[in-house]
C-alpha atoms as a PDB file:
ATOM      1  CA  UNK A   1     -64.489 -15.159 -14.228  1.00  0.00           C
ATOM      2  CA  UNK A   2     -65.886 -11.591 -15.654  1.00  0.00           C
ATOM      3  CA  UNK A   3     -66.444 -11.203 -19.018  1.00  0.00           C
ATOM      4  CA  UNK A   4     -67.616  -8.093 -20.812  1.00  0.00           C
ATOM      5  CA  UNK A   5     -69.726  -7.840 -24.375  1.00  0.00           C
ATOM      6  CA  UNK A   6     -68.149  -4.726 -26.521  1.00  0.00           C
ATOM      7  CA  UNK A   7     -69.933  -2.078 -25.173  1.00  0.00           C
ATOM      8  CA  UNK A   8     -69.343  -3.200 -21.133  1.00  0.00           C
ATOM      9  CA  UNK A   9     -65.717  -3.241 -21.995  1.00  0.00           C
ATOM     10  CA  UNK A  10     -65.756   0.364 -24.085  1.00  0.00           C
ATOM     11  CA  UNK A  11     -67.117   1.576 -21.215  1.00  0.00           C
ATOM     12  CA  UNK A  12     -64.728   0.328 -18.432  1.00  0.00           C
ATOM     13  CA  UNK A  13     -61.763   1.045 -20.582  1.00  0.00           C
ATOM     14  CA  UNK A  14     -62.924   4.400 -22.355  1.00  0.00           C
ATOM     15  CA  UNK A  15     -61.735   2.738 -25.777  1.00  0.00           C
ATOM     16  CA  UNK A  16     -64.612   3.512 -28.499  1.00  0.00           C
ATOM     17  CA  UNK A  17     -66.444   0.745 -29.704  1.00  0.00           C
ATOM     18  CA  UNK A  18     -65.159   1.210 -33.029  1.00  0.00           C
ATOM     19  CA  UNK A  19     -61.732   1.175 -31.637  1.00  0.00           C
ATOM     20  CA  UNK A  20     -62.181  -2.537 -30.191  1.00  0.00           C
ATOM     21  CA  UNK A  21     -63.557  -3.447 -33.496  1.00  0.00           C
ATOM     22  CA  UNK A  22     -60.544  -2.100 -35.651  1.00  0.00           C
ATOM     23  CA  UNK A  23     -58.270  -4.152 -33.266  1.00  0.00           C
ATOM     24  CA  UNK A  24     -60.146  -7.064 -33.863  1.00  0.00           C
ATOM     25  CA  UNK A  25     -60.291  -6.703 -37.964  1.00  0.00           C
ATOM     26  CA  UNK A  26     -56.334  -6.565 -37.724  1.00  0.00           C
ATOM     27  CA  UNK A  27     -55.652  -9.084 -34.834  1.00  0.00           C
ATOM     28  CA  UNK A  28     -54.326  -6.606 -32.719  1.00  0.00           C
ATOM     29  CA  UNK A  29     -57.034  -7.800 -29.753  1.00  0.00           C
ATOM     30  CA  UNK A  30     -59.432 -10.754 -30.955  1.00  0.00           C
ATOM     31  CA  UNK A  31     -62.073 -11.562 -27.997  1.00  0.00           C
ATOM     32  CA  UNK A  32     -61.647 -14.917 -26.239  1.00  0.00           C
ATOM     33  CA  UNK A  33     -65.395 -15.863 -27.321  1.00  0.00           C
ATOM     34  CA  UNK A  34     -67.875 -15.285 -30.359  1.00  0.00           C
ATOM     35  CA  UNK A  35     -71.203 -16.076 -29.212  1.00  0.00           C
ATOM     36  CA  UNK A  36     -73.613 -17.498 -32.114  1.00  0.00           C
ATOM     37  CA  UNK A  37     -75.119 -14.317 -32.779  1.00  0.00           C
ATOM     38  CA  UNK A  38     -71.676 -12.814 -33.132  1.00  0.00           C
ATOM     39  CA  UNK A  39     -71.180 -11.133 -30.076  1.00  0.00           C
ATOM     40  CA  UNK A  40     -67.806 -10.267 -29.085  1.00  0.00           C
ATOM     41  CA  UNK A  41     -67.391 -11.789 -25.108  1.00  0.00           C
ATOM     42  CA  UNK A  42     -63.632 -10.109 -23.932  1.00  0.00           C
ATOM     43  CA  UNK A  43     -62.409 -11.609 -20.628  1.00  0.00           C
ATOM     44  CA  UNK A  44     -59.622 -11.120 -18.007  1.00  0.00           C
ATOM     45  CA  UNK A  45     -57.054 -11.884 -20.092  1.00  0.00           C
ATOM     46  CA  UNK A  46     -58.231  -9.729 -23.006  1.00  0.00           C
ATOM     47  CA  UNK A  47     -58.446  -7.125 -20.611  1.00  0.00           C
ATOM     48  CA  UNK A  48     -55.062  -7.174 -19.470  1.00  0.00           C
ATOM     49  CA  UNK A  49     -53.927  -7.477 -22.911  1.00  0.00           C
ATOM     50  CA  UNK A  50     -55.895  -4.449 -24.122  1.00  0.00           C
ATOM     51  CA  UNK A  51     -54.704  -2.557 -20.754  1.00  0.00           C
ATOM     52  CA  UNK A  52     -50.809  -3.417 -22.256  1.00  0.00           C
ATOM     53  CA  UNK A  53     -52.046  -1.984 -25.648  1.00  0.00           C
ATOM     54  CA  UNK A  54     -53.044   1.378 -23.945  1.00  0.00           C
ATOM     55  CA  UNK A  55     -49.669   1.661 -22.112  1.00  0.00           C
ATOM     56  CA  UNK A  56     -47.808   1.035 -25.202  1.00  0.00           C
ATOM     57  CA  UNK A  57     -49.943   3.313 -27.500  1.00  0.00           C
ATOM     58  CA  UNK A  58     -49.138   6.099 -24.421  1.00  0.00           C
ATOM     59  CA  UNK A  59     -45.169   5.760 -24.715  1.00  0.00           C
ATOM     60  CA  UNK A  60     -45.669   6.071 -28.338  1.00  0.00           C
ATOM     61  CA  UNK A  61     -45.457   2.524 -30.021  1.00  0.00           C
ATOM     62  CA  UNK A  62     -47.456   2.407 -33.561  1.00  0.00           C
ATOM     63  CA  UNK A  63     -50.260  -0.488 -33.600  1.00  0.00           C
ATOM     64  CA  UNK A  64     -47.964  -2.980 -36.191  1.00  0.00           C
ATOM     65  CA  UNK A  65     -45.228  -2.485 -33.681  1.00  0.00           C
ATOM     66  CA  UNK A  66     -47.363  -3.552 -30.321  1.00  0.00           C
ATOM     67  CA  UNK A  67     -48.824  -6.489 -32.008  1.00  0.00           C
ATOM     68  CA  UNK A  68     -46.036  -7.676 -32.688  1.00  0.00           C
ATOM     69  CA  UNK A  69     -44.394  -7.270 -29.235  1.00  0.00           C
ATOM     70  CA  UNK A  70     -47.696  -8.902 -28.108  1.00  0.00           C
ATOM     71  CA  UNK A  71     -47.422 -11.889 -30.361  1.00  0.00           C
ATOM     72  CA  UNK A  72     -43.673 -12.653 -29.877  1.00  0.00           C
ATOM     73  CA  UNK A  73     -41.497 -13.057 -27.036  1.00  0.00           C
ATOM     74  CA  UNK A  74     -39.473 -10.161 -27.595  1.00  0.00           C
ATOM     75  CA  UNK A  75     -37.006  -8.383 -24.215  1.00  0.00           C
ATOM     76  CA  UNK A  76     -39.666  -5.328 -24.173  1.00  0.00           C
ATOM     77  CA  UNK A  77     -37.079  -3.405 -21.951  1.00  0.00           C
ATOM     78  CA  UNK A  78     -34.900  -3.012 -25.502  1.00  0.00           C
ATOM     79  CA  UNK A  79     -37.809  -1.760 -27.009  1.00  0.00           C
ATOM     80  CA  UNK A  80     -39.048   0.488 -24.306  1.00  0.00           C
ATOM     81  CA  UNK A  81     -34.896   2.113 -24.518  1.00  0.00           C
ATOM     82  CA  UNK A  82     -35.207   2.320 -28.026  1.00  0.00           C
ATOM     83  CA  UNK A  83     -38.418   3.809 -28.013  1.00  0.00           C
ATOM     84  CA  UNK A  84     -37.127   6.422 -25.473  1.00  0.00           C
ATOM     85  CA  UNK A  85     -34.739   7.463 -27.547  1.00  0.00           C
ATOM     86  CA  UNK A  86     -37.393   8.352 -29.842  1.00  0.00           C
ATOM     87  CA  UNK A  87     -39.661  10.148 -27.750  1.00  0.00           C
ATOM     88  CA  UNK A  88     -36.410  11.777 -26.672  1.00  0.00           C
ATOM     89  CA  UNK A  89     -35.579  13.259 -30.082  1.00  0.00           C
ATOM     90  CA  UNK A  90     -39.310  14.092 -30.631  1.00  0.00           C
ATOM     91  CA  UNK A  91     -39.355  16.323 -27.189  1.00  0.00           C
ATOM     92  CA  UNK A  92     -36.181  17.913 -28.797  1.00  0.00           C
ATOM     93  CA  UNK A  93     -38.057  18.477 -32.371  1.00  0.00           C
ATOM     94  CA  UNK A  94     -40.943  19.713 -30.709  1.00  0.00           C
ATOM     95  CA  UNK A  95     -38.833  22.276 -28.435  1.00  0.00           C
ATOM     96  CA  UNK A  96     -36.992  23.438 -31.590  1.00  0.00           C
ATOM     97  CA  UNK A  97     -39.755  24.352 -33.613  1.00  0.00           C
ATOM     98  CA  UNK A  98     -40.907  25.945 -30.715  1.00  0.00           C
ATOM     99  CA  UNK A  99     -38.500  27.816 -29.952  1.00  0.00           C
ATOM    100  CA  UNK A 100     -38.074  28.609 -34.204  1.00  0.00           C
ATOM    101  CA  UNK A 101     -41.933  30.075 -33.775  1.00  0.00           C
ATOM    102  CA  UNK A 102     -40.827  32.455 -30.698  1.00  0.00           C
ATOM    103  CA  UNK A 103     -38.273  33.893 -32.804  1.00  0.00           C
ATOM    104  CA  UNK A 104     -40.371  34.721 -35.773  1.00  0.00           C
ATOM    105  CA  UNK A 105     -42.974  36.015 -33.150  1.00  0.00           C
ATOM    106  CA  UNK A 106     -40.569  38.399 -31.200  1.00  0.00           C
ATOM    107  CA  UNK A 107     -38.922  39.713 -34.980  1.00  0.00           C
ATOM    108  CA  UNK A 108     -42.139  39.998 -36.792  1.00  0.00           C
ATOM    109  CA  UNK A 109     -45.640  41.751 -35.972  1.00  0.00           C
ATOM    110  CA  UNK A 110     -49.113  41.844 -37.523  1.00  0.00           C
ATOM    111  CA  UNK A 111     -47.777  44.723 -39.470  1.00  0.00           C
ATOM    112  CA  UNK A 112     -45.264  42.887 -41.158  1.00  0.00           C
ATOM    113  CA  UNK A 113     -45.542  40.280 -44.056  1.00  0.00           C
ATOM    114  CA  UNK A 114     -44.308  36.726 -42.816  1.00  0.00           C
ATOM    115  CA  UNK A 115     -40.993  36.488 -43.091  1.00  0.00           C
ATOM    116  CA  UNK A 116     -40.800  33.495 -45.576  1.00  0.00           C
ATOM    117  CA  UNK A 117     -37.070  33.734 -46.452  1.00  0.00           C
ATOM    118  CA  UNK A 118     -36.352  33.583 -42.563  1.00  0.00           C
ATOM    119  CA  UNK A 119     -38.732  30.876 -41.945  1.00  0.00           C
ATOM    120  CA  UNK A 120     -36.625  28.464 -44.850  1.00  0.00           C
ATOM    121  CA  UNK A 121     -33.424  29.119 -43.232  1.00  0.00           C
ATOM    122  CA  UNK A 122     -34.280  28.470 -39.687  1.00  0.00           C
ATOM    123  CA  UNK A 123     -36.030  25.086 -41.339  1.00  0.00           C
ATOM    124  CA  UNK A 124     -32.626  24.620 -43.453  1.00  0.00           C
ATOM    125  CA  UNK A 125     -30.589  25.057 -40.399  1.00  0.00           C
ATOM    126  CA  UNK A 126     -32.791  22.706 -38.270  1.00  0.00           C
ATOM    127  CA  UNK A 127     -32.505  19.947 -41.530  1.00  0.00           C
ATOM    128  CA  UNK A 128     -28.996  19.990 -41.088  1.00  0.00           C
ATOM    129  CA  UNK A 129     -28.585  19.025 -37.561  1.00  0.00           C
ATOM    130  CA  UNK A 130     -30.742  16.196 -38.436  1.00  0.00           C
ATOM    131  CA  UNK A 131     -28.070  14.506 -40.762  1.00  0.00           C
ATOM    132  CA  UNK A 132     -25.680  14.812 -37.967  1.00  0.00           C
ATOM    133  CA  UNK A 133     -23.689  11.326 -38.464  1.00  0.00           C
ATOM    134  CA  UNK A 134     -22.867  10.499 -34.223  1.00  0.00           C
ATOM    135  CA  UNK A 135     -25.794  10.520 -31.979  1.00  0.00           C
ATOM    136  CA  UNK A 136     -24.182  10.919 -29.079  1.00  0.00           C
ATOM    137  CA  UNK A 137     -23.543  14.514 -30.092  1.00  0.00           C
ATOM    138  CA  UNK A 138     -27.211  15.146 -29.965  1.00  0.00           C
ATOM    139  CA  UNK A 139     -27.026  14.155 -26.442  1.00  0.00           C
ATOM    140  CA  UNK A 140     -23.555  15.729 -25.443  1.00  0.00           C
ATOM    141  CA  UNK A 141     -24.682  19.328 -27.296  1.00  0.00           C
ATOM    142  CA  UNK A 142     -27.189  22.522 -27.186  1.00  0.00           C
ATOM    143  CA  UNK A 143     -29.147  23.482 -30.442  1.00  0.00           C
ATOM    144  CA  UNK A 144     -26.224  25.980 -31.010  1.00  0.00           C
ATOM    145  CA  UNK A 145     -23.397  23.990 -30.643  1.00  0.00           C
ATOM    146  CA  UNK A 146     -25.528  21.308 -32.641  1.00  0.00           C
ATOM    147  CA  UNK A 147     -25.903  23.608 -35.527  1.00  0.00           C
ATOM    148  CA  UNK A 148     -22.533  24.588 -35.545  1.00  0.00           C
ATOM    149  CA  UNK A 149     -21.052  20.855 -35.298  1.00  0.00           C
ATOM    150  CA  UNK A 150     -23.745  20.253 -38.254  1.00  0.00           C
ATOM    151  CA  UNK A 151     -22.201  23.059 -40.267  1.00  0.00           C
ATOM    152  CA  UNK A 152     -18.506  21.690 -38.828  1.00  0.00           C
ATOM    153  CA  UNK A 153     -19.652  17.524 -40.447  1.00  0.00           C
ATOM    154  CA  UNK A 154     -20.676  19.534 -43.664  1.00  0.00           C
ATOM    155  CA  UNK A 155     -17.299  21.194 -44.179  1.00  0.00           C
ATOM    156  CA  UNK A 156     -15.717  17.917 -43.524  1.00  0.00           C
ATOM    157  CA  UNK A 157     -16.827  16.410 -46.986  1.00  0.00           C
ATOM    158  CA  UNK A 158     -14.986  19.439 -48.903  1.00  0.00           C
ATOM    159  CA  UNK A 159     -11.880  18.983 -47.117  1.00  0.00           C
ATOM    160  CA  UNK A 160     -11.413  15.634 -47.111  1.00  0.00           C
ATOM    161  CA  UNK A 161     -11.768  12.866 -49.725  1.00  0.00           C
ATOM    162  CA  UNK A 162     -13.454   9.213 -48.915  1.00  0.00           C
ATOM    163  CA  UNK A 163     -10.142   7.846 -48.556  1.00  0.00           C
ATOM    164  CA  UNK A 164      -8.766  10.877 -46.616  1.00  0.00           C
ATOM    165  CA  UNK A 165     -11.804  10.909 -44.254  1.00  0.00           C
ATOM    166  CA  UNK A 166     -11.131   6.767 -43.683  1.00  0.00           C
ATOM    167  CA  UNK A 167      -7.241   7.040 -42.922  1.00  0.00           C
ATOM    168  CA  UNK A 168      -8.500   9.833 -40.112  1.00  0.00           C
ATOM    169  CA  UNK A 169     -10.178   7.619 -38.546  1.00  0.00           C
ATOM    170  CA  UNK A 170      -8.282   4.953 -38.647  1.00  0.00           C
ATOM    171  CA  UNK A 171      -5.652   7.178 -36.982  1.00  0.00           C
ATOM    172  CA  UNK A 172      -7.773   7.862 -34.207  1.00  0.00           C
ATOM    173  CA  UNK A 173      -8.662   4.290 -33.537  1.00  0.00           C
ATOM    174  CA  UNK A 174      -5.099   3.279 -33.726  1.00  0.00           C
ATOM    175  CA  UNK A 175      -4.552   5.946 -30.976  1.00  0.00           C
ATOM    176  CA  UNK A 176      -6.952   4.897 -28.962  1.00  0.00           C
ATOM    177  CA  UNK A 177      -5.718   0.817 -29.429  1.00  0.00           C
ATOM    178  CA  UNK A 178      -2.520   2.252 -28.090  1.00  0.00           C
ATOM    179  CA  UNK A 179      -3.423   4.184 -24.778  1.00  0.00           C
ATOM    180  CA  UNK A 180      -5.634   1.151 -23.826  1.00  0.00           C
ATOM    181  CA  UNK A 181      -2.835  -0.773 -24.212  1.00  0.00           C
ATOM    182  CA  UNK A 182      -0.746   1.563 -21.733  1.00  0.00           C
ATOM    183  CA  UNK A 183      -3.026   2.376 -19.080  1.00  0.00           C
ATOM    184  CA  UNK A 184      -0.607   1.327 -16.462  1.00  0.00           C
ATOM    185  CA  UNK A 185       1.989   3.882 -17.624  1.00  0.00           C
ATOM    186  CA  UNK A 186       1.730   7.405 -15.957  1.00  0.00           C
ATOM    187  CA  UNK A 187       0.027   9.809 -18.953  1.00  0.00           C
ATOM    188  CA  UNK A 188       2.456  12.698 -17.117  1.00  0.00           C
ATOM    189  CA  UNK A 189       5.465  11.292 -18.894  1.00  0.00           C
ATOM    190  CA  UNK A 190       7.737  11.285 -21.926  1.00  0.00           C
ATOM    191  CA  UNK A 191       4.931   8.563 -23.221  1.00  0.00           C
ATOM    192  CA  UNK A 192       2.213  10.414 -22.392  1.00  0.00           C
ATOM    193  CA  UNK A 193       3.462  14.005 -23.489  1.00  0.00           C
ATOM    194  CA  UNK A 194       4.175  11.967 -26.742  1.00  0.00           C
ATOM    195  CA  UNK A 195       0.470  10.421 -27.385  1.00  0.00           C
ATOM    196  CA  UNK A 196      -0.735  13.940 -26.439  1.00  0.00           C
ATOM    197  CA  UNK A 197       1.050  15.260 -29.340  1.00  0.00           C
ATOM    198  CA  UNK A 198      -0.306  13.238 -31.564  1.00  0.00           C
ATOM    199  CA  UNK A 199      -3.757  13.213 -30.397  1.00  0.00           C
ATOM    200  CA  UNK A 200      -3.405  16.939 -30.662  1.00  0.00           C
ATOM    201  CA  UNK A 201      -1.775  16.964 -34.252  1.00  0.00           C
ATOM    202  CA  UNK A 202      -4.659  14.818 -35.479  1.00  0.00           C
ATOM    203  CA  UNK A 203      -7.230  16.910 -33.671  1.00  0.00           C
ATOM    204  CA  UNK A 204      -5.643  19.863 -35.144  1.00  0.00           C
ATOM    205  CA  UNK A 205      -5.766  18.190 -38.581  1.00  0.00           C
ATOM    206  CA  UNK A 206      -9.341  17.615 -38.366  1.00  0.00           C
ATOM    207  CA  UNK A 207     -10.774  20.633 -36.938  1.00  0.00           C
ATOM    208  CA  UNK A 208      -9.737  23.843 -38.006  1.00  0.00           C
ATOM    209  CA  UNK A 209      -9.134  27.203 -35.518  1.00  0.00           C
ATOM    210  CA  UNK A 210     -12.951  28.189 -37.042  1.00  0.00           C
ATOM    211  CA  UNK A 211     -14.125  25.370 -34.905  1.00  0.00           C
ATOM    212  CA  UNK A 212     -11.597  25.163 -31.808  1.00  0.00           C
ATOM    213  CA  UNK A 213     -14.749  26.330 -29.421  1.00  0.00           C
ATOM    214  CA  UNK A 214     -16.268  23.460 -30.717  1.00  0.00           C
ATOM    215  CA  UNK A 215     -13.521  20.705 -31.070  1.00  0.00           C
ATOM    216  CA  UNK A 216     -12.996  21.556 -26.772  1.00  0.00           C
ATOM    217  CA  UNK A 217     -16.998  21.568 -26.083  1.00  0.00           C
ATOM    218  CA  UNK A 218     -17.019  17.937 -27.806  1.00  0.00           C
ATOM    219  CA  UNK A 219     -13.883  17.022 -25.581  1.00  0.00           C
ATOM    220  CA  UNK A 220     -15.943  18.402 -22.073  1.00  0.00           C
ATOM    221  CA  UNK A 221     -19.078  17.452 -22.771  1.00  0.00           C
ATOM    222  CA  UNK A 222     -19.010  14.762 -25.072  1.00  0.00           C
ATOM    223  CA  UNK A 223     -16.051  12.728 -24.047  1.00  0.00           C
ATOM    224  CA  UNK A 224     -15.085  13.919 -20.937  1.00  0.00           C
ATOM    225  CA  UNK A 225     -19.224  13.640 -20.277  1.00  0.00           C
ATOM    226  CA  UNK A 226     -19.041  10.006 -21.372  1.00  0.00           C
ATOM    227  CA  UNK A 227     -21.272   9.735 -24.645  1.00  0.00           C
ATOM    228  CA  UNK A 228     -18.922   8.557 -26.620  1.00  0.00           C
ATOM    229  CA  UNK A 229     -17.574   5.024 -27.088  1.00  0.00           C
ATOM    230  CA  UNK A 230     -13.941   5.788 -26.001  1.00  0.00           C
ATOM    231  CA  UNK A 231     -13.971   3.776 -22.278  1.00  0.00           C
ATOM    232  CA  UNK A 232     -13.844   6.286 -19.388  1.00  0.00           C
ATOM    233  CA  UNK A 233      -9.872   5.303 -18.462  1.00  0.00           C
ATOM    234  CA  UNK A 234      -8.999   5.568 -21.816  1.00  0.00           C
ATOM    235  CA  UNK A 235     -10.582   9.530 -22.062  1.00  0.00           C
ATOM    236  CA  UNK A 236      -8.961  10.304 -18.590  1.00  0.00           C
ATOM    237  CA  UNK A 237      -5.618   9.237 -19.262  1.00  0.00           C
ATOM    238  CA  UNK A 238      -5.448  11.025 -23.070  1.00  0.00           C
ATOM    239  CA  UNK A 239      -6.768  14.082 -21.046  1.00  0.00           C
ATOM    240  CA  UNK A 240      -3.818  14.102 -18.328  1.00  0.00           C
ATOM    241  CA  UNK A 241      -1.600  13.339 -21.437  1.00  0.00           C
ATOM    242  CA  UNK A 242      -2.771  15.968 -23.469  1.00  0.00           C
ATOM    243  CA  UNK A 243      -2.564  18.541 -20.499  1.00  0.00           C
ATOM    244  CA  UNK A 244       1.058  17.709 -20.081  1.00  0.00           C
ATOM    245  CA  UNK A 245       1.656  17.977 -23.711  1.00  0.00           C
ATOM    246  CA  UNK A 246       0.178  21.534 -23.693  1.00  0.00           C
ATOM    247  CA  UNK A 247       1.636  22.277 -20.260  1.00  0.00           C
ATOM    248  CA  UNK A 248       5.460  21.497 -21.772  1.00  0.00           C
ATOM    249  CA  UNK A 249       4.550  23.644 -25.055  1.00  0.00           C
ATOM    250  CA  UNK A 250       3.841  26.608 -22.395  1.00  0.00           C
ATOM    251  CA  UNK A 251       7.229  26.092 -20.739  1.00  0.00           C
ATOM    252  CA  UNK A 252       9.153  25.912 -24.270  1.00  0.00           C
ATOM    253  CA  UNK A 253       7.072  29.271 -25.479  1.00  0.00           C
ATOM    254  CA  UNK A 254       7.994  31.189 -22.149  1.00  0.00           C
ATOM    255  CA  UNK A 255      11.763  30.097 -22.010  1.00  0.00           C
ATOM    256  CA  UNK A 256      11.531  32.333 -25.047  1.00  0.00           C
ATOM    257  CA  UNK A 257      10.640  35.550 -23.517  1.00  0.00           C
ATOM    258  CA  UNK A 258      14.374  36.948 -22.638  1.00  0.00           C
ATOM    259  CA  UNK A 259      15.216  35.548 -26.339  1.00  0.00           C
ATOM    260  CA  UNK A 260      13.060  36.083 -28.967  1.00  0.00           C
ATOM    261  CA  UNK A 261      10.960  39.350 -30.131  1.00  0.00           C
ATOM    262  CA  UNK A 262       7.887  39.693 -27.893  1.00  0.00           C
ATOM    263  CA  UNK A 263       5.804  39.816 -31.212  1.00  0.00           C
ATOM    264  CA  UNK A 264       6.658  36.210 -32.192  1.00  0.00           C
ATOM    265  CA  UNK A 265       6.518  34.825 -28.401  1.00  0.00           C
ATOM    266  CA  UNK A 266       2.998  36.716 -28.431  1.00  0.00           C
ATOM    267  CA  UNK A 267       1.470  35.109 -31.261  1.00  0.00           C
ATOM    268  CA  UNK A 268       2.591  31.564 -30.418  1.00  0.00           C
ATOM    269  CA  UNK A 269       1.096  32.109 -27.078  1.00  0.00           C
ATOM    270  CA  UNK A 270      -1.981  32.876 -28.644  1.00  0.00           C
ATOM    271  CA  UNK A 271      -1.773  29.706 -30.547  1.00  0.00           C
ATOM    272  CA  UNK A 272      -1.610  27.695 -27.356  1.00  0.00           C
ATOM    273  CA  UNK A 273      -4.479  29.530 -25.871  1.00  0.00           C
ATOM    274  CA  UNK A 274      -6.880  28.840 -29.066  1.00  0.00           C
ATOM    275  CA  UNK A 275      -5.885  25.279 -28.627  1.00  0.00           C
ATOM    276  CA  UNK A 276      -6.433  24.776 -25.026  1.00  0.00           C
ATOM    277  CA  UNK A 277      -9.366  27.233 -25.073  1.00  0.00           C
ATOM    278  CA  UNK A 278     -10.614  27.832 -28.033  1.00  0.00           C
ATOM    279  CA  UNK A 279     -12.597  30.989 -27.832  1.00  0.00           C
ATOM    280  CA  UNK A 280     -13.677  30.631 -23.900  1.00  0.00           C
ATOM    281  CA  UNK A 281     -12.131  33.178 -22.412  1.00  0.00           C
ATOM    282  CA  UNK A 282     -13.090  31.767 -19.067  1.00  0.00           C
ATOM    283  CA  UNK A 283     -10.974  28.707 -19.635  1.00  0.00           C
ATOM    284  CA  UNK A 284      -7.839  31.457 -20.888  1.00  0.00           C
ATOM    285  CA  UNK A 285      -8.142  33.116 -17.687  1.00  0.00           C
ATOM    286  CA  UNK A 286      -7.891  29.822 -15.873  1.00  0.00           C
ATOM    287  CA  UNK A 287      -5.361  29.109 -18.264  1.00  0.00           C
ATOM    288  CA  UNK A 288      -3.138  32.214 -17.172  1.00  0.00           C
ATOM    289  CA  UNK A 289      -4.270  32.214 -13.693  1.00  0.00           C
ATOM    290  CA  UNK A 290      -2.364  28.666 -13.406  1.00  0.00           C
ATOM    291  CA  UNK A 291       0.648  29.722 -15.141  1.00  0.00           C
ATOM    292  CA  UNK A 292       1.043  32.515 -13.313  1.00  0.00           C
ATOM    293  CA  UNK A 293       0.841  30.355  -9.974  1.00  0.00           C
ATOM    294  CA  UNK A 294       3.508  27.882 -11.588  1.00  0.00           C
ATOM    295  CA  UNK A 295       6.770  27.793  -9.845  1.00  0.00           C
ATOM    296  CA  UNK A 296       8.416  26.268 -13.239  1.00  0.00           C
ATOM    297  CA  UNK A 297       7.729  29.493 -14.588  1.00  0.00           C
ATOM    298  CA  UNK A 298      10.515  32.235 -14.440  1.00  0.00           C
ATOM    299  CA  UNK A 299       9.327  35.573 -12.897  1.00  0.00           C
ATOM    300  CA  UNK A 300      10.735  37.237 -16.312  1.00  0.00           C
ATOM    301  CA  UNK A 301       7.639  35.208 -17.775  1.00  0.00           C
ATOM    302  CA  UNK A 302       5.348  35.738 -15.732  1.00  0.00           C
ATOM    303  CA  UNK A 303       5.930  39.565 -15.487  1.00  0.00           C
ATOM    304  CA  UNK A 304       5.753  39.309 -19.665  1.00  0.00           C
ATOM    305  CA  UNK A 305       2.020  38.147 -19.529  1.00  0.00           C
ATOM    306  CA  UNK A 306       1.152  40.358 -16.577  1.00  0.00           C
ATOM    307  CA  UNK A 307       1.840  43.288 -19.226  1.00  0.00           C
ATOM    308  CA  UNK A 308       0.439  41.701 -22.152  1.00  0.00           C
ATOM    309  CA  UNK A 309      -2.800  40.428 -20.541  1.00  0.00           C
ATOM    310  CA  UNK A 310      -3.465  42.615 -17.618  1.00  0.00           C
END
């Protein structure tokens, strides 16, 4: 069996002498032998353990946390998920105040005093996506949509009281309880169009037309992306629902052409749009494109939005 003294093994491993010594003094990595003189002797097995040490150290791990991964028997895979979370969020810390440098650099010059006041609000802004309650909406959003759903969560806390913010929820969940529990009924139905309605009324009650952009970006990318908890079925049967609850409003606003004044018909098609849409007017022009093809829709309609929109 090989065994190395101190130096032999800070040599083979490129770990300092002092290193080896500083895990030994906090029982990180004791040798297997102390000759008489006091010679550390390390062998295999300290090798391999010291070898583990290094791996952890490079993914990150702080010393107090490897030893005790090393000294219990602990499912390292949890660890090594948790951990990449972590690193994850450090990559994206790292990349923000990069990217927080580059703008002062491309607005400023040597000429120019630092711009201190712009500095503390970039560092403000960046604070506040860090209090950002869900993390799944780190991973579902950019840095801009993160900032604005940070400035969104604020916002929350002035509109709604404790108790206010509680019963919300508890809506949602309730909603949720109740399209599990009706997955075998066809979301493009009286049923569904119902539940649509009232997923949309509560969405509508929480997010306000300042953040309908971001309300639909959460819905695409968040649950429609699967970060959130909501199971997959449950998130593709609200979103046929909801479609055929917006897809009936659009039939009930465009029977009113021939009837009511084209200013009023205008404005709640607007409101339809902004709720679909919000402000992506790439998803509006799908939006009319499909409503246009629509054989439900009377040509009086359709040559009403041709006018109005082209």
């Amino acid at each position: 069996m090989t065994q190395w003294y101190v130096k032999e093994l800070s040599k083979l491993t490129k770990v300092s002498v002092r290193t080896l010594h500083h895990y030994d003094k906090i029982g990180l990595l004791k040798p297997s032998i102390r000759l008489e003189n006091n010679y550390r002797v390390y062998s295999e097995a300290d090798l391999l353990k010291l070898q583990q040490i290094l791996a952890l150290k490079f993914f990150g791990f702080e010393l107090g946390r490897i030893k005790t991964l090393m000294q219990e028997e602990i499912n390292i895979f949890d660890h090594f998920r948790a951990q990449q979370k972590f690193l994850e969020q450090q990559v994206k810390t790292l990349q923000t105040a990069s990217q927080t440098l580059e703008t002062i650099l491309c607005e400023s010059s040597h000429r120019k005093p630092v711009p201190w006041k712009t500095i503390l609000k970039l560092i403000e802004d960046y604070q506040m996506t860090k209090e950002i309650k869900y993390a799944w909406v780190e991973k579902a959003l950019n840095p801009a949509e993160l900032k604005e759903y940070a400035s969104f969560e604020q916002g929350l806390a002035t509109r709604f009281t404790k108790q206010e913010a509680e019963a919300s929820r508890k809506k949602w969940f309730e909603l949720i309880k109740e399209v599990e529990a009706n997955l075998d009924q066809d979301p493009v139905s009286d049923l569904g169009i119902e539940m649509g309605k009232r997923c949309m009324d509560w969405v509508n009650t929480v997010f306000s037309k300042e953040h309908a952009t971001l309300r639909t970006t959460l819905w695409e990318k968040g649950f429609k992306g699967g970060y959130t908890d909501v199971p997959p079925k449950v998130v593709a049967w609200l979103d046929k629902a909801t479609s055929e609850y917006h897809k009936s409003w659009i039939y009930a606003i465009l029977d009113q052409v021939e009837t009511q004044p084209s200013d009023a018909v205008l404005k709640l098609w607007n409101d339809i749009l902004t709720e679909i849409c919000g402000d992506d007017q790439a998803h509006k022009d799908a939006v009319y494109e499909a409503v246009l093809a629509d054989d439900k829709i009377s040509p009086t309609a359709k040559n009403w939005l041709r006018k109005h929109f082209k």
